[in-house]
Protein backbone atom coordinates (compact mmCIF):
# COMPACT_ATOMS: atom_id res chain seq x y z
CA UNK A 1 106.49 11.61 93.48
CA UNK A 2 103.31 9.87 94.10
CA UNK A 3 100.32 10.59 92.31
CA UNK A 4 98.52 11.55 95.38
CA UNK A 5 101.40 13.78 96.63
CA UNK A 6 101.39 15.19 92.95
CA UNK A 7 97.59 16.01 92.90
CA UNK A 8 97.51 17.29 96.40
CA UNK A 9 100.77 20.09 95.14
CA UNK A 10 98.82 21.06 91.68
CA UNK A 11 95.32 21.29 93.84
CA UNK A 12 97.29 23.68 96.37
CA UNK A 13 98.48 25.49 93.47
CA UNK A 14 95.56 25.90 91.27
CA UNK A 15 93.53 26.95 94.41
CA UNK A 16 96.55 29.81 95.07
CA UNK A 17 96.58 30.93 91.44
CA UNK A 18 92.34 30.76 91.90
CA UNK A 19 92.83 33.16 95.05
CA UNK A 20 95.67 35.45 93.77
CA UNK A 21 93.39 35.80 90.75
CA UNK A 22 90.63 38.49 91.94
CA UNK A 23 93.21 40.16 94.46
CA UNK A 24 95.05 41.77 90.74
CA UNK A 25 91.95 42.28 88.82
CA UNK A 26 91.65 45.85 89.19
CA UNK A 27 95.02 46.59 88.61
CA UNK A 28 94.83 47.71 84.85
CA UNK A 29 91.68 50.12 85.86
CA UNK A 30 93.88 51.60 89.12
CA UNK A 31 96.76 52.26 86.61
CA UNK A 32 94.37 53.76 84.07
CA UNK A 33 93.00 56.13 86.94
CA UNK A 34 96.86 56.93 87.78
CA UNK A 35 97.40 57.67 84.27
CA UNK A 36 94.73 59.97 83.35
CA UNK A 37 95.76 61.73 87.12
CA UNK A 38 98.86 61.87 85.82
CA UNK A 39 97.98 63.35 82.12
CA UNK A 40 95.64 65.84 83.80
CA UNK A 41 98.02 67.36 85.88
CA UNK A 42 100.54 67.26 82.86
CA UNK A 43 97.73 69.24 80.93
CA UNK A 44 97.65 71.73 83.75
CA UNK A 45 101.38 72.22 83.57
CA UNK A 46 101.77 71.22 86.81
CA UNK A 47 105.02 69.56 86.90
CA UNK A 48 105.06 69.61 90.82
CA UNK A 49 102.09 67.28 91.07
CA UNK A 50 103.94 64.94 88.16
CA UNK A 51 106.74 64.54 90.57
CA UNK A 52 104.75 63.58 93.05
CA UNK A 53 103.85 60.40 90.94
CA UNK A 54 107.56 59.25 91.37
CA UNK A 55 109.12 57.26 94.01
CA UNK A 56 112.18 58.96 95.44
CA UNK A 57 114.79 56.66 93.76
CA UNK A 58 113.05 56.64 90.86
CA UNK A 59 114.29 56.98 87.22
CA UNK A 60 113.08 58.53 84.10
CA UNK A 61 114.56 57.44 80.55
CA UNK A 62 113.85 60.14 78.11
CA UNK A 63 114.19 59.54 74.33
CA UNK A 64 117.18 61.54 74.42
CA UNK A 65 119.30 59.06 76.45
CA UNK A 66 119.38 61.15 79.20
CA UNK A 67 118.89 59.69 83.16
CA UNK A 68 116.97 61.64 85.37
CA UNK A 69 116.21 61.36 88.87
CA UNK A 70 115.68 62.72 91.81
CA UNK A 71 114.82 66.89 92.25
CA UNK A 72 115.76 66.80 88.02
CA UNK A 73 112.37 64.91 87.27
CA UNK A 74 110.16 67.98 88.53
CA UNK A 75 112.55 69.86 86.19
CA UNK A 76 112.57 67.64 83.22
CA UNK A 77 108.61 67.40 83.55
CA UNK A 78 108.61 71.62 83.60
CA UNK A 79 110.30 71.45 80.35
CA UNK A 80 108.07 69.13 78.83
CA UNK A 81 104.69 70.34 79.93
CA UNK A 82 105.58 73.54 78.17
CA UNK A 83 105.77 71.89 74.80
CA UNK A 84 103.08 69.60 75.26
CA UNK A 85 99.33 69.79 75.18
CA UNK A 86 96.59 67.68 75.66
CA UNK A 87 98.96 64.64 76.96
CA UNK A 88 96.53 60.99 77.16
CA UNK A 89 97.93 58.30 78.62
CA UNK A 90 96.55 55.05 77.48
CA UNK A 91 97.69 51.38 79.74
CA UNK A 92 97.77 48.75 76.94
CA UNK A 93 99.24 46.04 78.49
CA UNK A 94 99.44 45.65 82.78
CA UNK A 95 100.98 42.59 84.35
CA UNK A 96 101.41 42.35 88.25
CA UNK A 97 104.93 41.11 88.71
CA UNK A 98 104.73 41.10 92.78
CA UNK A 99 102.62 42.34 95.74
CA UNK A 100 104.77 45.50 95.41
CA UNK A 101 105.46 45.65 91.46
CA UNK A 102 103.68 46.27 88.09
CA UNK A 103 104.80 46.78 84.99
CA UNK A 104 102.68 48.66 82.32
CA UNK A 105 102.99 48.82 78.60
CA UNK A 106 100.72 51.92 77.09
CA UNK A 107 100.61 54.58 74.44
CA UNK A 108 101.19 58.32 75.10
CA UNK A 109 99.36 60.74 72.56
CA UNK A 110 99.80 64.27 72.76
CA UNK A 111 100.16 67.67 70.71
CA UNK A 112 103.21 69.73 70.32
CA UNK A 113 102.60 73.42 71.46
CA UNK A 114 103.86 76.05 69.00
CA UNK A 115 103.30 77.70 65.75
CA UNK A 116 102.63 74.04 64.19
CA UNK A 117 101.05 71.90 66.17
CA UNK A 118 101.74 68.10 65.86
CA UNK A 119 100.45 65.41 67.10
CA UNK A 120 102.41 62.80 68.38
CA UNK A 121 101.99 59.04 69.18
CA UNK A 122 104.85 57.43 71.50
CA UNK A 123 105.08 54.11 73.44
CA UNK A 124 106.00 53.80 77.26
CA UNK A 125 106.92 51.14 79.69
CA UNK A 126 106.93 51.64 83.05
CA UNK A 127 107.02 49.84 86.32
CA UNK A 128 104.97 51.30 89.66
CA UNK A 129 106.08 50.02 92.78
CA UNK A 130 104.25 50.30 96.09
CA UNK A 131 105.52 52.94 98.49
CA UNK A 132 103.78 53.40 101.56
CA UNK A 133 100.63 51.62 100.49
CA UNK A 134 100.11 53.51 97.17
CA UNK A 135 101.77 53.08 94.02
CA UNK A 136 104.33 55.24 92.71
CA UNK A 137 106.52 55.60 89.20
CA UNK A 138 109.69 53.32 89.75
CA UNK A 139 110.96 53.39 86.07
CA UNK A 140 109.85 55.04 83.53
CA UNK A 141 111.09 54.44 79.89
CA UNK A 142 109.64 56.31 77.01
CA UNK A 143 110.06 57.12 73.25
């Protein structure tokens, strides 16, 4: 390859990468926003609007190795809202892997309802997809 040819591919590229840059820049304060949406209606016990976060093939991977999906992730959600309190969702790590795809990396804190109250500290990954112009809960892996 010529070194003009060479410089004229790595100039297109770097001024792509230069353009794609500012396009993603919000996208770890739009998933923050999503996830204290999320948390708040989780604190309300509203497992109906937590649903709503989900795209319709989605799938949730609870820590007890069980799939849900579909109508069973408003009913998994029901469960846990009743044993959990003061749910914060925190995005520590948000990479853009497409136009339609993001993956996140964050922290969950929370307190168990009950005679005892604990507080817990659990990691998440998830990845949001884009489903008629918003973005939605494709996977969502946590422990």
């Amino acid at each position: 390859m010529s070194k003009t040819l060479f410089a004229a591919v790595v100039g297109v590229g770097l001024i792509c990468v230069g353009l794609a840059g500012p396009a993603f820049a919000d996208d770890k304060a739009t998933i923050q926003a999503l996830d204290d949406t999320f948390s708040a209606s989780a604190n309300r016990g509203d497992a109906t609007a937590i649903a709503s976060f989900y795209a319709p093939d989605a799938t949730v991977l609870p820590p007890d190795n069980s799939v849900v999906t579909g109508a069973g992730i408003r009913t998994f959600f029901a469960g846990m809202t009743s044993a959990v309190d003061h749910l914060k969702l925190t995005a520590n790590d948000v990479q853009r892997l497409s136009n339609d795809y993001i993956r996140e990396i964050g922290v969950a804190s929370f307190t168990t309802k009950g005679a005892k109250p604990t507080a817990v500290s659990a990691s998440y990954v998830v990845v949001w997809r884009k489903v008629d112009g918003g973005w939605k809960l494709w996977t969502d892996i946590f422990h």
